[in-house]
Protein backbone atom coordinates (compact mmCIF):
# COMPACT_ATOMS: atom_id res chain seq x y z
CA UNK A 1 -4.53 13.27 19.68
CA UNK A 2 -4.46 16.20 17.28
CA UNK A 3 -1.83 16.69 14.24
CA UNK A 4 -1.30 20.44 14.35
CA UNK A 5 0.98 19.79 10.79
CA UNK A 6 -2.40 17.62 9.38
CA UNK A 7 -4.14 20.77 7.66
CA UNK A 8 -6.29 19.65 5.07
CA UNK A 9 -6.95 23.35 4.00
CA UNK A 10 -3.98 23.02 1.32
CA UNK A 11 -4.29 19.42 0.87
CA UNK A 12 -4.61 18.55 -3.07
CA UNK A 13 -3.64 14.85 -2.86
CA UNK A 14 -3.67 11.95 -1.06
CA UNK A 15 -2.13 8.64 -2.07
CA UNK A 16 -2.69 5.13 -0.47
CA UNK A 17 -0.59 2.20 -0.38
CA UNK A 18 -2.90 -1.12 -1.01
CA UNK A 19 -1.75 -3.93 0.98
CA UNK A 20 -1.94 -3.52 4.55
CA UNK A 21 -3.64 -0.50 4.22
CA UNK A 22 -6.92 -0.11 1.82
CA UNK A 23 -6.55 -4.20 1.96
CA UNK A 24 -6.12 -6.68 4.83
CA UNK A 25 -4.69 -9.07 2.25
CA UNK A 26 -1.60 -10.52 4.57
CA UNK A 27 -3.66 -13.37 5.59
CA UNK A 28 -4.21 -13.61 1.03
CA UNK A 29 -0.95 -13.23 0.68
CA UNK A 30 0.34 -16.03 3.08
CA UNK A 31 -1.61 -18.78 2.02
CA UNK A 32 -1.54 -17.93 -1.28
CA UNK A 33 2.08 -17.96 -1.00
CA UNK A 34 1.92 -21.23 0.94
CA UNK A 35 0.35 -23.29 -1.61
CA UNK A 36 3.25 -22.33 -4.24
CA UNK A 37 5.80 -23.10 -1.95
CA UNK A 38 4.62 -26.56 -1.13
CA UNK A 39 3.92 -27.24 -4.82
CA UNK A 40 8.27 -26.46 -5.00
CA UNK A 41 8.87 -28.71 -2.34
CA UNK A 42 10.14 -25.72 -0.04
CA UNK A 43 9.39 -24.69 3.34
CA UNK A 44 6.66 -22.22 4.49
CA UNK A 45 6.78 -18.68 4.40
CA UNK A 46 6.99 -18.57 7.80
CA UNK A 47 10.57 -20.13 6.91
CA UNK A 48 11.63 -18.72 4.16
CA UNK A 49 10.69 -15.26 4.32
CA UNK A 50 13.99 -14.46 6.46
CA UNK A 51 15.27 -14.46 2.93
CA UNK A 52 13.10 -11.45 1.52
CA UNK A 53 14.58 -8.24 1.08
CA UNK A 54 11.57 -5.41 3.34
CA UNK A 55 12.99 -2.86 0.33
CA UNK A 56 11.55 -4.93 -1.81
CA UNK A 57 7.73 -5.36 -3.42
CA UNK A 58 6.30 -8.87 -2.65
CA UNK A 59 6.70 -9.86 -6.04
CA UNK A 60 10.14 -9.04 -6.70
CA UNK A 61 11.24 -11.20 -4.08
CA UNK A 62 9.82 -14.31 -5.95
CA UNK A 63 13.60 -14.31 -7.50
CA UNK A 64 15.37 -15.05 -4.10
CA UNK A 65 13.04 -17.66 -2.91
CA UNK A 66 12.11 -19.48 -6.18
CA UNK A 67 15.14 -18.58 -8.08
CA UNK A 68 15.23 -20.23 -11.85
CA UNK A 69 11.39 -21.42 -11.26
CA UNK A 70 10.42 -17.57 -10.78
CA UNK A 71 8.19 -17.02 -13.53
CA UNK A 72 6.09 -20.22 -12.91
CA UNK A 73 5.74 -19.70 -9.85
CA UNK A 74 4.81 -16.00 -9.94
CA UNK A 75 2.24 -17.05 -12.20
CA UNK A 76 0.61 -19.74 -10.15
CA UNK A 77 0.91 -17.71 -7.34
CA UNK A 78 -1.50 -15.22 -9.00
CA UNK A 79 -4.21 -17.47 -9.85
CA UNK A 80 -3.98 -18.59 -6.56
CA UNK A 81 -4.16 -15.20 -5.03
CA UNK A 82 -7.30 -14.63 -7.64
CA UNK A 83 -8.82 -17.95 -6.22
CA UNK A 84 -9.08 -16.35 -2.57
CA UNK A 85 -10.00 -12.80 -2.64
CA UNK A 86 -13.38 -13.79 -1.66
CA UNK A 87 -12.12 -15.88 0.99
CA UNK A 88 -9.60 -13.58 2.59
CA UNK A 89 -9.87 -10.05 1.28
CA UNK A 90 -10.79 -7.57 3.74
CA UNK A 91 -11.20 -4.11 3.72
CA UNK A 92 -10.26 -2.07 7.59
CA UNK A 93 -13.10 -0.05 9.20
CA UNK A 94 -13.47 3.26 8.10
CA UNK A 95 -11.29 3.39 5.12
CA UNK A 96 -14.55 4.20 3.30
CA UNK A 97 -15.14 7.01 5.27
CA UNK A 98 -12.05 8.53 5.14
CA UNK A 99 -12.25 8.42 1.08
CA UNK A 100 -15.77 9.30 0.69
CA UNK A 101 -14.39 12.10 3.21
CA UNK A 102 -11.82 13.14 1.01
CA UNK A 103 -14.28 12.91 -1.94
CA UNK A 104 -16.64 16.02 -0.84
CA UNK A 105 -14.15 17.65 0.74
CA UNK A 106 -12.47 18.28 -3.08
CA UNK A 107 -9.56 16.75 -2.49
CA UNK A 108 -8.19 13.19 -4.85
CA UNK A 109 -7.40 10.01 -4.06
CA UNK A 110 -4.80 8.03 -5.75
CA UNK A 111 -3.62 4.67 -4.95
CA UNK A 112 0.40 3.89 -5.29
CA UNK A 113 1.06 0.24 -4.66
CA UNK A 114 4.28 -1.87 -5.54
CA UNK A 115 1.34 -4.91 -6.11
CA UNK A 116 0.82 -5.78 -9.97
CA UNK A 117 -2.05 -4.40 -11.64
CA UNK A 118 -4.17 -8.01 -12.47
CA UNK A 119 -4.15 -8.73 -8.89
CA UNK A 120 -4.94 -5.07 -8.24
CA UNK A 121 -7.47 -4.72 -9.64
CA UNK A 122 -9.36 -7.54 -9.19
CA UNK A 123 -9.26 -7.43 -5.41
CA UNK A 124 -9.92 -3.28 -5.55
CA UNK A 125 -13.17 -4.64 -7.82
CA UNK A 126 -14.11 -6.88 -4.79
CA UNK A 127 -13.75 -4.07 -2.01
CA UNK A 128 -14.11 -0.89 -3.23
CA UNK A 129 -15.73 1.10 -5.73
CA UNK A 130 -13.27 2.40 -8.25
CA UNK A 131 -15.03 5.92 -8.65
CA UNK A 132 -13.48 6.46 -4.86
CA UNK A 133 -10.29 7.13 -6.51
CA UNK A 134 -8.83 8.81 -9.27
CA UNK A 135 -5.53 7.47 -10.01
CA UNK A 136 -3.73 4.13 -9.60
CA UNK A 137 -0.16 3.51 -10.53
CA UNK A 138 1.04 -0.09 -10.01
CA UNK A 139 4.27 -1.80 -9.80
CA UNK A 140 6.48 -1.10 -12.46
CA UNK A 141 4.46 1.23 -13.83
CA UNK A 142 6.81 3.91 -13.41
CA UNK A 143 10.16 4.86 -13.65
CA UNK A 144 11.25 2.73 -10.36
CA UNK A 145 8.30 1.80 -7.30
CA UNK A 146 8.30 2.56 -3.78
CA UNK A 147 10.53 3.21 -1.93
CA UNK A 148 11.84 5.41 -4.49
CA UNK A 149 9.81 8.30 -4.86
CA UNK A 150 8.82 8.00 -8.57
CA UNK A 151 5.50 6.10 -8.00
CA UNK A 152 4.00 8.71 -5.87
CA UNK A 153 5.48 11.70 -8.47
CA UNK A 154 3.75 9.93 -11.30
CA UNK A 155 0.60 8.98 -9.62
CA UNK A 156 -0.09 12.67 -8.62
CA UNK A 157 1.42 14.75 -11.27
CA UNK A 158 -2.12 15.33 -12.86
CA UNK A 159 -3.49 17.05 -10.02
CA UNK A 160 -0.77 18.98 -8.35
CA UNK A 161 1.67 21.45 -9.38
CA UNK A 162 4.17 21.54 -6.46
CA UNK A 163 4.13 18.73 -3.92
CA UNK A 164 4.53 19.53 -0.28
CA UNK A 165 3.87 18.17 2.98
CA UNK A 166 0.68 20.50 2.90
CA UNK A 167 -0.47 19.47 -0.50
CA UNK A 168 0.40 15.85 -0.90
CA UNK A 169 -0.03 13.09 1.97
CA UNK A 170 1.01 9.24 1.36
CA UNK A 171 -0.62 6.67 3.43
CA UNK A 172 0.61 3.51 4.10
CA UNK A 173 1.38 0.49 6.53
CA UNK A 174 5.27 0.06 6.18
CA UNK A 175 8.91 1.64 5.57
CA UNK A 176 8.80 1.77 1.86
CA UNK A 177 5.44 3.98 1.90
CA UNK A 178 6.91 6.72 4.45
CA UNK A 179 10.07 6.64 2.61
CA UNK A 180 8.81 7.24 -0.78
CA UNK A 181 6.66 10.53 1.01
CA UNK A 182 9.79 11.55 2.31
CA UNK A 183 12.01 11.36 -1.17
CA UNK A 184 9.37 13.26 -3.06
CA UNK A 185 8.73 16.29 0.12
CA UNK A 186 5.13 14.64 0.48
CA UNK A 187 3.62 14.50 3.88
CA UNK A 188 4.46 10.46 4.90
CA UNK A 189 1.99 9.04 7.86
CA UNK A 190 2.00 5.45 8.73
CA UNK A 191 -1.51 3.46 10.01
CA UNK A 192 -1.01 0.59 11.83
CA UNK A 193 2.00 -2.02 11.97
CA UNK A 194 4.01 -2.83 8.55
CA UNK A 195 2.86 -6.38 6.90
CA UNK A 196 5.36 -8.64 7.93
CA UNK A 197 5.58 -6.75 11.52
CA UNK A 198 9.08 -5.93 10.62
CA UNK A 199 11.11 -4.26 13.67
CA UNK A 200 12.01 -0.59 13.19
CA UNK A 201 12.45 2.61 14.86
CA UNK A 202 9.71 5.42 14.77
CA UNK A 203 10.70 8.10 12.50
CA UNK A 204 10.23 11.70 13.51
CA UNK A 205 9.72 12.59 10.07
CA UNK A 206 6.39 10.37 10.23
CA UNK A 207 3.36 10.54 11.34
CA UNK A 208 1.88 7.42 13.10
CA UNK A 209 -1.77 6.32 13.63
CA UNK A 210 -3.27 3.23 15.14
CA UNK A 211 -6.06 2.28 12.93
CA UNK A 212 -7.99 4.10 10.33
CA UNK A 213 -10.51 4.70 12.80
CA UNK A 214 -8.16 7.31 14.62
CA UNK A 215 -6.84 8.82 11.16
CA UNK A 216 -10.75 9.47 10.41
CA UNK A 217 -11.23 11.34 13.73
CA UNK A 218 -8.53 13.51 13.39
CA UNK A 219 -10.08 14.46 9.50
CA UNK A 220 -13.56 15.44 11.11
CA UNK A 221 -11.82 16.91 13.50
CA UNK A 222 -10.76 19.81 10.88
């Protein structure tokens, strides 16, 4: 199906949310996650994550399930997460393509993730080459992260001059990407189903793709 609205020929910009959408990293995240909470004596995620707040990034959520053992646990969470990129890190077909697409066709690629930077980068290091993109803002690396729509203003302020649905596209898996599009007049599209398959209505405001397979076709398509 074609996107009459997905021009490229004024495109400047387009960012990418990480988790869910450059990375398959739920399956990192869970067990990661898992082995923390048994070390607390709580329940699995499967259990307690009725308690997270979807507006929130996965690590500021640590405070309403671990409470005054936070800190710790954030911190043994991330060596944990370390530990298993190699084991559960994936990245989805075609998101290659699409960014070596983007590459030659002029136009940048910046990544805008709520995820902090250590584990960032370690598990971009393990997928990716970093050349593929040209910016990276992390969580609270600006002014307030997705869904607000600082992140996104920050990440692509050096390479656009007025942001637009026809000059600035965000990519990403869940509510909080689309959102943060929408607050800073960027083009929002959606791929796949949000992380923790969290139920929602479709947005007219956003458009939806399957995989990254179809989001590819419709670029070679232009």
């Amino acid at each position: 199906m074609r996107h009459s609205d997905l021009n490229i020929g004024n495109l400047r910009v387009v960012a990418f949310d990480w988790d869910n959408t450059l990375a398959f990293s739920r399956e990192n995240l869970q067990n990661s996650i898992n082995e923390i909470l048994t070390e607390y004596g709580l329940p699995s995620w499967e259990n307690v994550c009725e308690k997270r707040n979807p507006r929130l990034s996965f690590a500021d959520n640590f405070p309403l399930i671990f409470g005054a053992f936070t800190e710790d646990a954030y911190q043994k969470y991330c060596a944990a997460y370390l530990r298993n990129i190699p084991k559960y890190s994936k990245k989805p077909n075609k998101t290659q393509e699409v960014l070596k697409f983007l590459r030659k066709k002029g136009i940048k690629s910046v990544i805008v993730t709520n995820k902090t930077r250590n584990l960032l980068e370690a598990e971009l290091a393990f997928l990716y080459d970093k050349n593929l993109f040209d910016n990276i803002v992390c969580g609270h690396e600006a002014a307030r992260d997705k869904p607000y729509p600082e992140q996104l203003l920050f990440a692509v302020k050096p390479f656009v001059q007025e942001i637009s649905p026809q000059t600035v596209w965000m990519v990403g898996d869940s509510p909080l990407d689309s959102d943060c599009a929408l607050a800073a007049g960027a083009r929002a599209i959606r791929i796949g189903e949000s992380i923790w398959h969290d139920k929602e209505e479709k947005d007219s405001r956003v458009i939806y793709f399957s995989d990254f397979s179809s989001f590819y076709e419709e670029l070679k398509g232009q």
